[in-house]
Protein backbone atom coordinates (compact mmCIF):
# COMPACT_ATOMS: atom_id res chain seq x y z
CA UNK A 1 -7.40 -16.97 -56.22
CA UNK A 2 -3.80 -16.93 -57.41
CA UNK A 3 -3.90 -13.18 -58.05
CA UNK A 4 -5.36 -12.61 -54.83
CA UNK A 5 -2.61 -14.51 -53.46
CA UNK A 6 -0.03 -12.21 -55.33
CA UNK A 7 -1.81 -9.34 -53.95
CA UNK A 8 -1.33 -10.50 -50.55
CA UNK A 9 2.05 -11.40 -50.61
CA UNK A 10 3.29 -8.32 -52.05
CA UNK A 11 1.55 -6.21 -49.63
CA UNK A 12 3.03 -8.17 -46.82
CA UNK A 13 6.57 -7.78 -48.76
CA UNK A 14 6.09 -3.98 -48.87
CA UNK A 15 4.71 -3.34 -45.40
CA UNK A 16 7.94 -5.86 -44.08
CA UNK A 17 10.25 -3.65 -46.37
CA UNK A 18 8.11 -0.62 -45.04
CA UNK A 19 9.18 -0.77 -41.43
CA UNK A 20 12.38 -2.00 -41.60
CA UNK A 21 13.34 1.25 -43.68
CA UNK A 22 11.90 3.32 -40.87
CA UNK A 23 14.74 4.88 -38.87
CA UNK A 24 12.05 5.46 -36.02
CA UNK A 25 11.25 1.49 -36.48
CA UNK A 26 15.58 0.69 -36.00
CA UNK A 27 15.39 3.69 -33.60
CA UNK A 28 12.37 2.23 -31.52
CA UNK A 29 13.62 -1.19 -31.85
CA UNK A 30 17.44 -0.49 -30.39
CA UNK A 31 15.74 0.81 -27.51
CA UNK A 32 13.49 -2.08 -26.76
CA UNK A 33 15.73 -4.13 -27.21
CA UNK A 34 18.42 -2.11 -24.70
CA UNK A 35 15.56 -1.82 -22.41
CA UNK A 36 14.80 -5.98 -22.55
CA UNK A 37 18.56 -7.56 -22.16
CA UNK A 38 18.78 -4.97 -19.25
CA UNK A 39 16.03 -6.39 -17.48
CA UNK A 40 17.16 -9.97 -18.67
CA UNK A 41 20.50 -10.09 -17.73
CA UNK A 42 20.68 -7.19 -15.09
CA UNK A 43 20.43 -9.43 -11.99
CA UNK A 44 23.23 -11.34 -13.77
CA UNK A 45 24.99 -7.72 -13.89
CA UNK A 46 24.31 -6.34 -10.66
CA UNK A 47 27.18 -5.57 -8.49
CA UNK A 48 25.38 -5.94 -5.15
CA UNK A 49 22.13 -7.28 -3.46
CA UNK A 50 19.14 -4.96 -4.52
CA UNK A 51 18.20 -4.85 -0.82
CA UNK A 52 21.39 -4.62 1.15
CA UNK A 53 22.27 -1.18 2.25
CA UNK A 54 26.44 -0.87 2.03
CA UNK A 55 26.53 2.97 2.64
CA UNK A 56 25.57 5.88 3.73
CA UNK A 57 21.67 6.77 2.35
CA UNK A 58 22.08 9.31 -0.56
CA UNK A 59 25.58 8.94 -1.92
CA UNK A 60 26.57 10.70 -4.83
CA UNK A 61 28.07 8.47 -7.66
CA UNK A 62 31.21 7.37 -7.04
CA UNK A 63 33.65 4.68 -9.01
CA UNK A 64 32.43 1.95 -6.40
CA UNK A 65 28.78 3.27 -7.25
CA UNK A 66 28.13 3.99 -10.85
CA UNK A 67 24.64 5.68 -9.81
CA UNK A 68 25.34 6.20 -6.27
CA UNK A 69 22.97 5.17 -3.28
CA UNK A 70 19.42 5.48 -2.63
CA UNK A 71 17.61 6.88 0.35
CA UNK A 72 18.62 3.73 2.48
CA UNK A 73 21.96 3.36 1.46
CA UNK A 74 21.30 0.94 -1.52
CA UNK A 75 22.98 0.40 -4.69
CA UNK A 76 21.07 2.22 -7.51
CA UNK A 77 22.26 0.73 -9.91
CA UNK A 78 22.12 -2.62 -8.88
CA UNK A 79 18.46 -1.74 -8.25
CA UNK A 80 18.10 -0.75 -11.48
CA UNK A 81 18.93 -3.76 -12.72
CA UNK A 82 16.94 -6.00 -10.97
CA UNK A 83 14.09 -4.06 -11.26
CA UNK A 84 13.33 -4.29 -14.85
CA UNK A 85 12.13 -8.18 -14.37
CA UNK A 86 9.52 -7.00 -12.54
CA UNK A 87 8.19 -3.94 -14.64
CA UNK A 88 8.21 -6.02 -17.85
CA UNK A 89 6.76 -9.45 -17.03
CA UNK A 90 3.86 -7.15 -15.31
CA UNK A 91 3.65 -5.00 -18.41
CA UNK A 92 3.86 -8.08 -20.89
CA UNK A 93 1.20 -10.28 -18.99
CA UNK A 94 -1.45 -7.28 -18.66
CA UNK A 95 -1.14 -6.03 -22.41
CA UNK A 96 -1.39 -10.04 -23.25
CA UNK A 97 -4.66 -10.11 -20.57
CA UNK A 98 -5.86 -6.97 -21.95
CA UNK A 99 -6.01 -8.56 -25.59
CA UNK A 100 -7.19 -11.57 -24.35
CA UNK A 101 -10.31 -10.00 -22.98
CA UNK A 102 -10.52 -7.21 -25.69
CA UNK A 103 -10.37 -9.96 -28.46
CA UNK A 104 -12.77 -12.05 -27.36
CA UNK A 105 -15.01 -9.46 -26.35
CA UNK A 106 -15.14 -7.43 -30.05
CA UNK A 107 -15.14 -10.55 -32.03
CA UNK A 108 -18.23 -11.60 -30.54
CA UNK A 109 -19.74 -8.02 -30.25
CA UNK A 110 -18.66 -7.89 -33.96
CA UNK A 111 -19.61 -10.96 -35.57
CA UNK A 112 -23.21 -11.67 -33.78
CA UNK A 113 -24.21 -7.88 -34.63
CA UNK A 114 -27.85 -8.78 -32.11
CA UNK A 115 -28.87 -7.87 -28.67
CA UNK A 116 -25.30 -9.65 -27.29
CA UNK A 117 -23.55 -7.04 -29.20
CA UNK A 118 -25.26 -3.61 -27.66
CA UNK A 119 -24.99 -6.04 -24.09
CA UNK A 120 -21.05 -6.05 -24.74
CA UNK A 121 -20.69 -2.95 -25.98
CA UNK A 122 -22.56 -0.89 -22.95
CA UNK A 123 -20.53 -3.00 -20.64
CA UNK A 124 -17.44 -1.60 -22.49
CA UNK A 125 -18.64 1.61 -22.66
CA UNK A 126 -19.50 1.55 -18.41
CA UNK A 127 -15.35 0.37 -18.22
CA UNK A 128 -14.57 2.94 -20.76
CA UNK A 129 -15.94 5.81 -18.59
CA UNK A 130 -14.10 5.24 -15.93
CA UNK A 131 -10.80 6.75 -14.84
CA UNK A 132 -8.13 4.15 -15.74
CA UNK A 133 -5.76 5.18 -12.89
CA UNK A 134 -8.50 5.33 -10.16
CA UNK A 135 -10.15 2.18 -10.62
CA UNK A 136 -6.21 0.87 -10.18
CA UNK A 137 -5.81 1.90 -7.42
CA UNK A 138 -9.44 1.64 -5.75
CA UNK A 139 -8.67 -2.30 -6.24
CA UNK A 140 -5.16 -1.97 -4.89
CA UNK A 141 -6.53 -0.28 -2.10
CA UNK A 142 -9.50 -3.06 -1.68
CA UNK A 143 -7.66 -6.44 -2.29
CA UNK A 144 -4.67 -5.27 -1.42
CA UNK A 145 -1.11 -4.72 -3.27
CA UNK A 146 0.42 -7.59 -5.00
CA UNK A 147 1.60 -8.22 -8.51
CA UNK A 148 -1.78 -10.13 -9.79
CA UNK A 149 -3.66 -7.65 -8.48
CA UNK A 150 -1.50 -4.99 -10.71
CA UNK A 151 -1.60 -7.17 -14.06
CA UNK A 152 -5.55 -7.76 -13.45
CA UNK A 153 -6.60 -3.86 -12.49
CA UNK A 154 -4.44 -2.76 -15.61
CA UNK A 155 -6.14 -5.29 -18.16
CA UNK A 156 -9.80 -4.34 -16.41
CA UNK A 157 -9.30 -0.09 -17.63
CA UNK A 158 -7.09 -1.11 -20.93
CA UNK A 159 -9.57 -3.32 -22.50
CA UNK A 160 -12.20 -1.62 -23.83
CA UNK A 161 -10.66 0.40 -25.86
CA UNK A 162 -9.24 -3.20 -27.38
CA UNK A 163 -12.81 -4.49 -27.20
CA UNK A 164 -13.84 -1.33 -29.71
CA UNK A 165 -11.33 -1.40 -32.27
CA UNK A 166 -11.57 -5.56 -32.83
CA UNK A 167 -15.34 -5.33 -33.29
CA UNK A 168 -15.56 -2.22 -35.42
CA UNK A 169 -12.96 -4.19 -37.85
CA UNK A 170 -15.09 -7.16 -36.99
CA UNK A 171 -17.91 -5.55 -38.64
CA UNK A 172 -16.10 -4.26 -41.37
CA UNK A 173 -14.70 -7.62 -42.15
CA UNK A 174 -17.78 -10.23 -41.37
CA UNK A 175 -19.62 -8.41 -44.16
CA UNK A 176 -16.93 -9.73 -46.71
CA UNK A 177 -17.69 -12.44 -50.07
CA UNK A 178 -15.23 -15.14 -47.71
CA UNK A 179 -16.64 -14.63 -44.76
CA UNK A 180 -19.96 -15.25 -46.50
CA UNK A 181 -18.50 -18.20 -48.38
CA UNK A 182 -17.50 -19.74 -45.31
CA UNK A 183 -20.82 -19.54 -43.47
CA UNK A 184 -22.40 -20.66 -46.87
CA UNK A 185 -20.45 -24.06 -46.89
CA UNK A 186 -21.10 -24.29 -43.11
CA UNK A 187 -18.31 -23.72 -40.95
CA UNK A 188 -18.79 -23.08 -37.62
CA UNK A 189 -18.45 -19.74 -35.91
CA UNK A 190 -14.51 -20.39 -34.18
CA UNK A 191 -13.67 -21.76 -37.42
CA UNK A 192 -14.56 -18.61 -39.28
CA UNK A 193 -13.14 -15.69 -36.43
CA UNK A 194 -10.01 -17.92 -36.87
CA UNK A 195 -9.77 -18.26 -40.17
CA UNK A 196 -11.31 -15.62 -41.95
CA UNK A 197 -11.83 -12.81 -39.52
CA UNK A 198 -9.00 -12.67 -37.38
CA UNK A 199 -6.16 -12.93 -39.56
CA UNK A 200 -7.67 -9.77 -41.70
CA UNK A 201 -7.79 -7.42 -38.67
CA UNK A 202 -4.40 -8.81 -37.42
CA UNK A 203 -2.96 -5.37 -38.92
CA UNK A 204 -5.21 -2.96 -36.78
CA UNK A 205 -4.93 -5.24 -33.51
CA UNK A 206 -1.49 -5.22 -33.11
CA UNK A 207 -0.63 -1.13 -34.52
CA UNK A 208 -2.82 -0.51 -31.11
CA UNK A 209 -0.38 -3.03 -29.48
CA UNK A 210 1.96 -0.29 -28.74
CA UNK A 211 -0.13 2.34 -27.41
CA UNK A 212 -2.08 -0.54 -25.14
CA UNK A 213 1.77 -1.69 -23.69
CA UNK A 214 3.08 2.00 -23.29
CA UNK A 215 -0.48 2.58 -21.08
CA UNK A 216 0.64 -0.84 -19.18
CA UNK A 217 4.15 0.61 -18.57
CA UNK A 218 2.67 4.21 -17.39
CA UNK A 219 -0.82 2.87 -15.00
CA UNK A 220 1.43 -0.33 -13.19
CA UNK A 221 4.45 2.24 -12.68
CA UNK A 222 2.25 5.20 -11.11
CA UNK A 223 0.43 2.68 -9.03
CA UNK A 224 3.94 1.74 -7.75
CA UNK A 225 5.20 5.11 -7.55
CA UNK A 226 2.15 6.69 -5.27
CA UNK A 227 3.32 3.61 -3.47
CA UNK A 228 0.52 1.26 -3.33
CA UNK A 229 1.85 -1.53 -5.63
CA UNK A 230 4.86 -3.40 -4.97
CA UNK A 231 6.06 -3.72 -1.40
CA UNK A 232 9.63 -2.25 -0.58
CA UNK A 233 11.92 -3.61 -1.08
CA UNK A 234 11.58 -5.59 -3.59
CA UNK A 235 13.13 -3.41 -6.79
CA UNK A 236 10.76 -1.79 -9.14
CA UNK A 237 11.28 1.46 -11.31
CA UNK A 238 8.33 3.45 -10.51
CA UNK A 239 8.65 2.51 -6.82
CA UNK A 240 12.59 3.44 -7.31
CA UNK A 241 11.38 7.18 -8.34
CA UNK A 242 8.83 7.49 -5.45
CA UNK A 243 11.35 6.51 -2.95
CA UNK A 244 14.61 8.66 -3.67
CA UNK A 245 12.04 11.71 -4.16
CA UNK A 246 13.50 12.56 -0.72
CA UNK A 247 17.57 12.76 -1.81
CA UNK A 248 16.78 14.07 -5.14
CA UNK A 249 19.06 17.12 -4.21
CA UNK A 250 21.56 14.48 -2.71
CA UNK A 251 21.79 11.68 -5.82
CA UNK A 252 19.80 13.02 -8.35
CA UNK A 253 20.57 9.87 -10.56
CA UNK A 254 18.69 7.92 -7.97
CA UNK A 255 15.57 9.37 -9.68
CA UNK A 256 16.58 9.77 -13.09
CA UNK A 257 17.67 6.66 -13.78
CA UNK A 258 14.86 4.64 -13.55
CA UNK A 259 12.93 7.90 -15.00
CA UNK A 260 15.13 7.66 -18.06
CA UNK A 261 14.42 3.70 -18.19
CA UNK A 262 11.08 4.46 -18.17
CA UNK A 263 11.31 6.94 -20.90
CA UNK A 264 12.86 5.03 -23.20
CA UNK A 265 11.05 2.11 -23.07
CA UNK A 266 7.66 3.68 -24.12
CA UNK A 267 9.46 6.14 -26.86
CA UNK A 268 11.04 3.02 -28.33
CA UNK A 269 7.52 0.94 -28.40
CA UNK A 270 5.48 4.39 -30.29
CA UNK A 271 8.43 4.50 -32.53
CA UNK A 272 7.41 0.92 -33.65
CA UNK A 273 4.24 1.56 -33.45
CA UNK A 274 3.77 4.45 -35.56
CA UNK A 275 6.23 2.86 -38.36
CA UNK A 276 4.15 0.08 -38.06
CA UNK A 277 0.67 2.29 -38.87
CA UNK A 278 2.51 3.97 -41.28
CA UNK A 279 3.59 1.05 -43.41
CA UNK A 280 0.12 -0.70 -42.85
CA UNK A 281 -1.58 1.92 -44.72
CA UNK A 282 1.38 2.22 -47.86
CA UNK A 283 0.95 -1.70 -48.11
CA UNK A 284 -2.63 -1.08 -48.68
CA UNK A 285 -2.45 2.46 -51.47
């Protein structure tokens, strides 16, 4: 038991030492991090209302307007910073429904291994082969646009593929001497997907944690871009690039900015992401 222990901790201490060596890790994380105090303390930041026009529609930058004005005579950049509250806590709360689901979902499918697991699974596959970004926005369309309805449609298409992952590594797992041991000496089923399962497919569950947040960021943002998600006009990023379409030869920053936003929020998650994968599997050689 103690060497196992040993075993342990030094694979933790070299996958720990592992990313934070990573320049794409430091890289990915900088930009995250930009990306989060922006949309923390931008309405702190902003110069103007997000919703009050003060000029003429399309402005090129000037020094009273960093980014210029949108297509009704907003601030950009003001709208740029008020919008990022809105894109993350909808991004954040569907990857964290999306696991919620998946989780429970595969560590059933995976644990029972009966009749309830080819049940779960050809439910999962039915989600699976359907187009993520047209179920959105068939639901949109049907219950109308509104933030919940957003978080809900993106953790409905994102889920499966969470649902697959946990309960192959379920499998792989449940067939292990301590999982055994603890079913011998009688624990009951929570106790032993808490205890022994899910802490030894922690390291698959969350490397898919940044591919499952970038989709998040890309589905809520397209649904609000083809202009069926959030109502004008409240600020949002995708919505910001679907509206200034129309002055993009005017203020061109009006649509790259949030574009760029965008962009480097879901470069700096895969850059964690893959450093994260990478120094999962040297902790385990």
């Amino acid at each position: 038991m103690t060497t196992l222990s040993t075993d342990t901790e030094l694979s933790r201490e070299k996958f720990r030492s592992g990313v934070m060596r990573s320049p794409g890790a430091i890289i990915g994380m900088v930009f995250v991090a930009i990306v989060v105090l922006l949309a923390i303390l931008g309405p702190l930041l902003a110069p103007y209302s997000p919703i009050a026009t003060i000029g003429i529609p399309g402005q090129a930058p000037t020094a009273a307007h960093i980014l210029g004005l949108d297509f009704e005579g907003r601030d950009v950049l003001s709208r740029l910073l008020y919008g990022g509250r809105t894109t993350l806590f909808m991004c954040v709360v569907a990857t964290l429904l999306t696991y919620a689901v998946g989780l429970t979902i595969g560590l059933i499918a995976g644990y029972t291994r009966s009749f309830v697991d080819s049940l779960l699974m050809r439910m999962v596959d039915v989600f699976l082969s359907l187009p993520a970004l047209l179920v959105m926005l068939v639901m949109v369309t049907a219950l109308g646009p509104s933030q919940v309805i957003l978080i809900v449609s993106a953790a409905l298409v994102l889920f499966p593929g969470v649902a697959r992952i946990v309960r192959t590594s379920t499998l792989e797992v449940s067939r292990r001497g301590y999982v055994e041991a603890a079913i011998a000496r009688g624990e009951n089923t929570i106790s032993i997907l808490r205890r022994e399962i899910l802490p030894n497919i922690a390291g698959p569950i969350i490397a898919d944690l940044g591919l499952r947040f970038s989709w998040s960021i890309i589905l809520i943002s397209s649904v609000n871009f083809l202009g069926l998600g959030i109502s004008p006009p409240n600020p949002d990023w995708g919505l910001m690039i679907a509206e200034n379409r129309i002055i993009i030869s005017e203020n061109l920053y009006a649509v790259l900015a949030p574009s760029v936003v965008i962009a480097i929020l879901i470069l700096g998650v895969n850059l964690v992401g893959d450093a994260f994968v990478r120094s999962l599997g040297e902790s385990r050689d």
